[in-house]
C-alpha atoms as a PDB file:
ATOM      1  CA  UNK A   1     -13.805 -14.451  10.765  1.00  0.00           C
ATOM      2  CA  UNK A   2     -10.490 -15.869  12.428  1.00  0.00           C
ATOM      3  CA  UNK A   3      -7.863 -13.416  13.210  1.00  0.00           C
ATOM      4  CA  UNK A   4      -4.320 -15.347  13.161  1.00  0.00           C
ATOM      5  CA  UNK A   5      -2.347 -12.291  14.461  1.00  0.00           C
ATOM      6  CA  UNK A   6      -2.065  -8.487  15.260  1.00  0.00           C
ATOM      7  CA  UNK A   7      -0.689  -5.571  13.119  1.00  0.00           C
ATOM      8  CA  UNK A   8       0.532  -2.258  15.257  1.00  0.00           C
ATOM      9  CA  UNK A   9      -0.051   1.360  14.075  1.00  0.00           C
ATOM     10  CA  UNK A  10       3.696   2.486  14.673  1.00  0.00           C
ATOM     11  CA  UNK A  11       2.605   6.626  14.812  1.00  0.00           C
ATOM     12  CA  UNK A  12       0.423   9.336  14.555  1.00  0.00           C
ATOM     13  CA  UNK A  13      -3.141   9.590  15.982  1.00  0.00           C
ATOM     14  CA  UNK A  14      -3.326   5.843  16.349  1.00  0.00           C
ATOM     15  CA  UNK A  15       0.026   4.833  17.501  1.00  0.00           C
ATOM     16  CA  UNK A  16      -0.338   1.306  19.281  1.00  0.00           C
ATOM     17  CA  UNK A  17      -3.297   0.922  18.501  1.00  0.00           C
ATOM     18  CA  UNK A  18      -3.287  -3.069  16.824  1.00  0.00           C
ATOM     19  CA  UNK A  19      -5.194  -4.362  13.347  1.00  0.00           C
ATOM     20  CA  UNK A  20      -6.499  -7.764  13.173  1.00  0.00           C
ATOM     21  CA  UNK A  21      -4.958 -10.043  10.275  1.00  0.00           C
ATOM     22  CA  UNK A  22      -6.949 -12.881   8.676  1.00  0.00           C
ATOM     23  CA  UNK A  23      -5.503 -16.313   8.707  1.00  0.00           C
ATOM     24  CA  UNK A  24      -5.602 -16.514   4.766  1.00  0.00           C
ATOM     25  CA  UNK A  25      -3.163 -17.873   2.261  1.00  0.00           C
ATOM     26  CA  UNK A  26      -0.886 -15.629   0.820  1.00  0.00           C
ATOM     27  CA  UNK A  27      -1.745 -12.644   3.135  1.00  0.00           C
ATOM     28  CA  UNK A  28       1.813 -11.028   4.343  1.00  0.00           C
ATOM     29  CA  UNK A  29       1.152  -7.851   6.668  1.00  0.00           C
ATOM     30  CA  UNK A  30       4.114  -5.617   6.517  1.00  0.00           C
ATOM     31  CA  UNK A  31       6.457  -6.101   9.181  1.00  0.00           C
ATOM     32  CA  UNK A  32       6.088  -3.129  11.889  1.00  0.00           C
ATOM     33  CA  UNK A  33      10.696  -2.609  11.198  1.00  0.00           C
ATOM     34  CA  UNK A  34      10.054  -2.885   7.194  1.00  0.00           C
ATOM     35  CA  UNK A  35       6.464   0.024   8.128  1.00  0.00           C
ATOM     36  CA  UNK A  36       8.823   2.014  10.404  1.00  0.00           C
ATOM     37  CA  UNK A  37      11.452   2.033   7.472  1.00  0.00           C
ATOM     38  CA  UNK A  38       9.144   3.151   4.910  1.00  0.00           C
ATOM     39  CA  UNK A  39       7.230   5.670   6.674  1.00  0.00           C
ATOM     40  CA  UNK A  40      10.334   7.301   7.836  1.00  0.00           C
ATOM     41  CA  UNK A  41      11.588   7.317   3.970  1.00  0.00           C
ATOM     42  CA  UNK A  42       8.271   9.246   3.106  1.00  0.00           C
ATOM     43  CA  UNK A  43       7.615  11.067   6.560  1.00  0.00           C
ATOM     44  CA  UNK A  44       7.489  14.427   4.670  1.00  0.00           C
ATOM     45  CA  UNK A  45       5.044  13.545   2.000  1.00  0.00           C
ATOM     46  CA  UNK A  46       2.518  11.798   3.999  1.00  0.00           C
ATOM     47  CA  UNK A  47       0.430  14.680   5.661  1.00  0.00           C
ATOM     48  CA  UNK A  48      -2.138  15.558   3.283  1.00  0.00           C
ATOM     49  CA  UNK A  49      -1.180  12.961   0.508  1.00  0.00           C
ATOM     50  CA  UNK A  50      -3.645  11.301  -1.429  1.00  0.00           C
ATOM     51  CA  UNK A  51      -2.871   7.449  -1.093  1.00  0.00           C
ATOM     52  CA  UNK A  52      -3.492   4.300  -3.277  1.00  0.00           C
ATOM     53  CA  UNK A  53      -3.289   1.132  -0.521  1.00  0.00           C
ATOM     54  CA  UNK A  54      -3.526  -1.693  -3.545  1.00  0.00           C
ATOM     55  CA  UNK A  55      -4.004  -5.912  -2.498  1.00  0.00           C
ATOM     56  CA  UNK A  56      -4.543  -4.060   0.598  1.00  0.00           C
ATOM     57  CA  UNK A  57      -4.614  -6.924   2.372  1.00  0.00           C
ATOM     58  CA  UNK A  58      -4.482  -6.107   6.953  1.00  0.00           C
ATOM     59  CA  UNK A  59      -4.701  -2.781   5.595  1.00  0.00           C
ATOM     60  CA  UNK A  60      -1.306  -2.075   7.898  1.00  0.00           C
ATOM     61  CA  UNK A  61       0.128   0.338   5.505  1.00  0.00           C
ATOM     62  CA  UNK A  62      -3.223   2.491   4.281  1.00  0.00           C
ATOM     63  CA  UNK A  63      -4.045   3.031   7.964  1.00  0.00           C
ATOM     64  CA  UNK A  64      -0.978   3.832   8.730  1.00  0.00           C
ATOM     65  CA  UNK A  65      -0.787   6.639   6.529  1.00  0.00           C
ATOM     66  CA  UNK A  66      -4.247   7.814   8.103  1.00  0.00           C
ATOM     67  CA  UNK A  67      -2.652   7.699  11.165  1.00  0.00           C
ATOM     68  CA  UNK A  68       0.061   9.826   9.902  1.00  0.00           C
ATOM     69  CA  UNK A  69      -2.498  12.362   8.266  1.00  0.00           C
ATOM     70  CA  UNK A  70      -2.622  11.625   5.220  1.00  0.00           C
ATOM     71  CA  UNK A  71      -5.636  13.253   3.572  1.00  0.00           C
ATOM     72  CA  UNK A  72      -7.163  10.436   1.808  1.00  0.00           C
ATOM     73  CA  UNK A  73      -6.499   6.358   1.815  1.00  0.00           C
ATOM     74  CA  UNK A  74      -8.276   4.295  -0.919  1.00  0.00           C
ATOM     75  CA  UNK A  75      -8.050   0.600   0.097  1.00  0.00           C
ATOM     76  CA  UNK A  76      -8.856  -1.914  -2.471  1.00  0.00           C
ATOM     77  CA  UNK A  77      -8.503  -5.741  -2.272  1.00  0.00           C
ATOM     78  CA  UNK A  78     -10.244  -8.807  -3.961  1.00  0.00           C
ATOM     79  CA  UNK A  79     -11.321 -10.822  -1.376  1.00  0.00           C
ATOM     80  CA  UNK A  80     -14.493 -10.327   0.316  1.00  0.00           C
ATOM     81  CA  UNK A  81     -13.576 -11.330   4.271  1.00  0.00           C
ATOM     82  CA  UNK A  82     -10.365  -8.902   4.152  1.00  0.00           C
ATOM     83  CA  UNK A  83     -13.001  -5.829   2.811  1.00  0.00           C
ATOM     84  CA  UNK A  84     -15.450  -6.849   5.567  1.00  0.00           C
ATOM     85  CA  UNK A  85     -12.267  -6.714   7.808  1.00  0.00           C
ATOM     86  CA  UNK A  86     -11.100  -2.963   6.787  1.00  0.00           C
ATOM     87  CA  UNK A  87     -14.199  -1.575   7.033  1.00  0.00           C
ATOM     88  CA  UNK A  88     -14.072  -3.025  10.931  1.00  0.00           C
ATOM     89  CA  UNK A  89     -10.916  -1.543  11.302  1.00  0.00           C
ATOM     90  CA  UNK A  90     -12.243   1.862  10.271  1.00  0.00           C
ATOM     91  CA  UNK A  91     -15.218   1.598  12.539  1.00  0.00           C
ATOM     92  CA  UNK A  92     -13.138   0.859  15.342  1.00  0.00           C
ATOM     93  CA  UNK A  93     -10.660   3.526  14.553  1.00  0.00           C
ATOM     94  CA  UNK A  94     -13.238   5.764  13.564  1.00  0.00           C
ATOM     95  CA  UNK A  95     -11.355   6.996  10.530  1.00  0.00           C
ATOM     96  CA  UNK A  96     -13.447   8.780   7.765  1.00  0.00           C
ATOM     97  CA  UNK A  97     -10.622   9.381   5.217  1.00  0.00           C
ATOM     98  CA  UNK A  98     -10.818   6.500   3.999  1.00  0.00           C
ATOM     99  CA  UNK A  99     -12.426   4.300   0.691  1.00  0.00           C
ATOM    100  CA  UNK A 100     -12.333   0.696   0.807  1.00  0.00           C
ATOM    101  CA  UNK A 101     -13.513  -1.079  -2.140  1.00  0.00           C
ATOM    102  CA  UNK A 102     -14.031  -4.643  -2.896  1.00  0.00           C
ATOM    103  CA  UNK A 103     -12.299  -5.086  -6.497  1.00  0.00           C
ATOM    104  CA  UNK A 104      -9.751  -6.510  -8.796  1.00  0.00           C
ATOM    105  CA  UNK A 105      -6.358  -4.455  -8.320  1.00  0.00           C
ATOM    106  CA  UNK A 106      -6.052  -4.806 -12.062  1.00  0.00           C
ATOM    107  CA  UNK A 107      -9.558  -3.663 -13.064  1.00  0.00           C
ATOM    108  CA  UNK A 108      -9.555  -0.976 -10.449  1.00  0.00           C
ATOM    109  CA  UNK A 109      -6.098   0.590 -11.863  1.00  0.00           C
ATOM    110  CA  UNK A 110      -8.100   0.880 -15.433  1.00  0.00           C
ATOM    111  CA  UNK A 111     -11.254   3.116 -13.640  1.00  0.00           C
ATOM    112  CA  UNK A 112     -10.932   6.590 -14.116  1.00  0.00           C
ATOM    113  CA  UNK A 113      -9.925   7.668 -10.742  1.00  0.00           C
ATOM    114  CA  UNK A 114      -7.675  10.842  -9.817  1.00  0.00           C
ATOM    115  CA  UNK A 115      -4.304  10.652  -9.660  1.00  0.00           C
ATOM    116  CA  UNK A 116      -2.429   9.722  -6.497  1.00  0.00           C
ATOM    117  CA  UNK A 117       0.684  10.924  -4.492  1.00  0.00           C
ATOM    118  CA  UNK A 118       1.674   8.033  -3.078  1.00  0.00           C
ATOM    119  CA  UNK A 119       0.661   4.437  -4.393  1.00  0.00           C
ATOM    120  CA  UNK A 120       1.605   1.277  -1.905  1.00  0.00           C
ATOM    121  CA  UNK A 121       1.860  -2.138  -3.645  1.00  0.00           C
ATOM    122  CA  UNK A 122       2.528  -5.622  -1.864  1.00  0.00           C
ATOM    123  CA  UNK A 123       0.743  -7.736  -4.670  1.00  0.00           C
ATOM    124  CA  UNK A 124       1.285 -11.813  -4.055  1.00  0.00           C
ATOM    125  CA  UNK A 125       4.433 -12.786  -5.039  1.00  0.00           C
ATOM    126  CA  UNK A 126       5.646 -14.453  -8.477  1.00  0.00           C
ATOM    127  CA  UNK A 127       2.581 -13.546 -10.455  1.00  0.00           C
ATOM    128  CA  UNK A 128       4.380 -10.293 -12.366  1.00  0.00           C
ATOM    129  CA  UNK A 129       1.748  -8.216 -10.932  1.00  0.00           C
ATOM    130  CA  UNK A 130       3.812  -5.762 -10.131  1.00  0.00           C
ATOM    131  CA  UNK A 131       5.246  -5.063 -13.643  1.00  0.00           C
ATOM    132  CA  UNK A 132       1.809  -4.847 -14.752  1.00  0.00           C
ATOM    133  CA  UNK A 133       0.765  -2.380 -12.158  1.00  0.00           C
ATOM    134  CA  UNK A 134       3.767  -0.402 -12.933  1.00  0.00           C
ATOM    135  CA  UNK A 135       2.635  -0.035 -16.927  1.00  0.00           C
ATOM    136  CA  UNK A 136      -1.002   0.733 -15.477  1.00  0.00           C
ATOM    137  CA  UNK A 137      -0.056   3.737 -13.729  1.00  0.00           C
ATOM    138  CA  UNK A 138       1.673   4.875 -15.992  1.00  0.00           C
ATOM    139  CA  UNK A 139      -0.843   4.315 -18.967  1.00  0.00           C
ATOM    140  CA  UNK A 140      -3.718   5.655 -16.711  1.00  0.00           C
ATOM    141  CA  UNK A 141      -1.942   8.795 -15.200  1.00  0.00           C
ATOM    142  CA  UNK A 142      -2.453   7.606 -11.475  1.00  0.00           C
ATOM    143  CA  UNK A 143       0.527   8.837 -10.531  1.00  0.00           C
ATOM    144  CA  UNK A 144       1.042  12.646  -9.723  1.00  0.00           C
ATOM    145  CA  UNK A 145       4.229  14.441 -10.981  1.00  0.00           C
ATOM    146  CA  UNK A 146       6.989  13.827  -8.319  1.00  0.00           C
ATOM    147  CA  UNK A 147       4.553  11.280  -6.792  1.00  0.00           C
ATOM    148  CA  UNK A 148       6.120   8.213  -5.368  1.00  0.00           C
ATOM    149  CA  UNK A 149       5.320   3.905  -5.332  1.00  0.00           C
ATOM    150  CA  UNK A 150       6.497   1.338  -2.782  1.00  0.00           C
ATOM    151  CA  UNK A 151       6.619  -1.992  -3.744  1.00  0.00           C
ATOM    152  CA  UNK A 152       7.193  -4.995  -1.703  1.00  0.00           C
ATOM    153  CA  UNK A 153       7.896  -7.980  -3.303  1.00  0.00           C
ATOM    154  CA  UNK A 154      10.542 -11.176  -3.555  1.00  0.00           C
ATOM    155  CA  UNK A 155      14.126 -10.657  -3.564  1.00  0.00           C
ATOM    156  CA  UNK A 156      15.474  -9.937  -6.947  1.00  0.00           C
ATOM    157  CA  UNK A 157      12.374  -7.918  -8.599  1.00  0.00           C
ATOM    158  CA  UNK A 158      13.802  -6.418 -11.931  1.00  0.00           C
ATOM    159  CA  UNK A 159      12.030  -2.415 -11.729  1.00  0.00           C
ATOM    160  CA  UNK A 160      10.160  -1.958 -14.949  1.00  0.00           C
ATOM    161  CA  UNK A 161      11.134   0.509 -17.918  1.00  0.00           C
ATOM    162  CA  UNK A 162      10.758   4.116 -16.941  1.00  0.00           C
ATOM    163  CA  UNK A 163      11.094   3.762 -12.991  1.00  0.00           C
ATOM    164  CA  UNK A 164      13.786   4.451 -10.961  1.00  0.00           C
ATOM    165  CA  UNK A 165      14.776   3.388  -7.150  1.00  0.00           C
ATOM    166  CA  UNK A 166      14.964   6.088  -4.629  1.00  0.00           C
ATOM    167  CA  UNK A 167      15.350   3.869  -1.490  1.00  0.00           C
ATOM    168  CA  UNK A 168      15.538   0.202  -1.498  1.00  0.00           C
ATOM    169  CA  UNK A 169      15.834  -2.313   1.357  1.00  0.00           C
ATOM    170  CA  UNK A 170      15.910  -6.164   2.045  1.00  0.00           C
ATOM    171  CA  UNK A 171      13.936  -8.015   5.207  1.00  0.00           C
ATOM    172  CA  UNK A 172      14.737 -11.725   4.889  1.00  0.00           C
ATOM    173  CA  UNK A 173      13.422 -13.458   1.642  1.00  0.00           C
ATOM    174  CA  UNK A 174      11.595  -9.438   0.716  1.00  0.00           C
ATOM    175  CA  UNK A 175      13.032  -6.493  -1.148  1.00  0.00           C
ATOM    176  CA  UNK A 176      10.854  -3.036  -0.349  1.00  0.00           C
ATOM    177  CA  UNK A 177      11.565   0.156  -2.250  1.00  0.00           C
ATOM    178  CA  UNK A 178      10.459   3.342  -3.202  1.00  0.00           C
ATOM    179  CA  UNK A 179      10.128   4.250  -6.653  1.00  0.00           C
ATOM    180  CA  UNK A 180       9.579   6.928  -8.778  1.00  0.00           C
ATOM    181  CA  UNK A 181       9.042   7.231 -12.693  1.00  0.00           C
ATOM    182  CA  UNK A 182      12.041   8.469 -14.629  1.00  0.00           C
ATOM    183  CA  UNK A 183      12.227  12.126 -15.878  1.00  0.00           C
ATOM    184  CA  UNK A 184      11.883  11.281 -19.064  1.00  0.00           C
ATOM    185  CA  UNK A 185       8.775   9.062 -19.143  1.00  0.00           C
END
């Protein structure tokens, strides 16, 4: 398994400590500035949150909220190297908050799981996953009330129905931002 970079935990328990990253197509860790953003954005609902890390690719942003106490981090990607790679990762850090599980993001969403407080999303770009997450958390309840969703994607992402932005950002050719669902949906 070929590691074509580093991820750093930017705080909490694990702060410095560095992630491998797989040299795969289509795999975009975070950037540590674009983390540092986000996790100041949500530094007061982190501690104790249950957490969704979906396509979660190095895993940079689920054990990041681990490192920030969070009280629970389910990690679930498709490919079978990147799963072999998080559960390294959690060895290593010796994290037991964690779930990682080896799945379709789209078939996961429809389990019956509980609901979460904070759901991170960085689906590959220009496949309109992100719409379709959007609908599937809010047909399947996965979202808690006042619970929030980042989404990274491609500059120029039109939100879906019944979302609004809270904070929003660009990096380059990436928009980030932090949504919530409308009041009245």
């Amino acid at each position: 398994m070929a590691a074509s970079g580093k991820v750093r935990i930017i705080a909490g328990k694990w702060r410095g400590r560095k992630l491998d990253v797989l040299d795969l197509s289509g795999l975009r860790p975070t950037p540590d500035r674009v983390r540092e953003t986000l996790f100041n954005w949500i530094q007061q609902d982190v501690a104790g949150a249950r957490c969704l890390d979906l396509f979660a690719g190095s895993g940079a942003l689920g054990f990041e909220a681990l490192s920030r106490d969070a009280a629970e981090v389910i990690l679930v990607d498709s490919n079978p190297k990147i799963v072999d790679l998080l559960q390294h990762h959690a060895r290593t850090l010796k994290s037991e908050n964690q779930s990682i599980q080896l799945a379709d993001a789209m078939s996961w969403l429809r389990q019956d799981v509980e609901a979460f407080d904070i759901i991170f999303l960085d689906p590959p770009f220009k496949q309109g996953l992100i719409e379709e997450c959007c609908a599937l958390i809010v047909e399947e309840s996965l979202l808690k009330p006042g619970g929030l969703v980042y989404i990274e994607s491609e500059k120029n992402l039109i939100l879906p129905d019944g979302w609004h932005i809270r904070k929003q950002k660009k990096a380059g050719q990436v928009q980030f931002m932090l949504i919530e669902q409308s009041k009245e949906t």
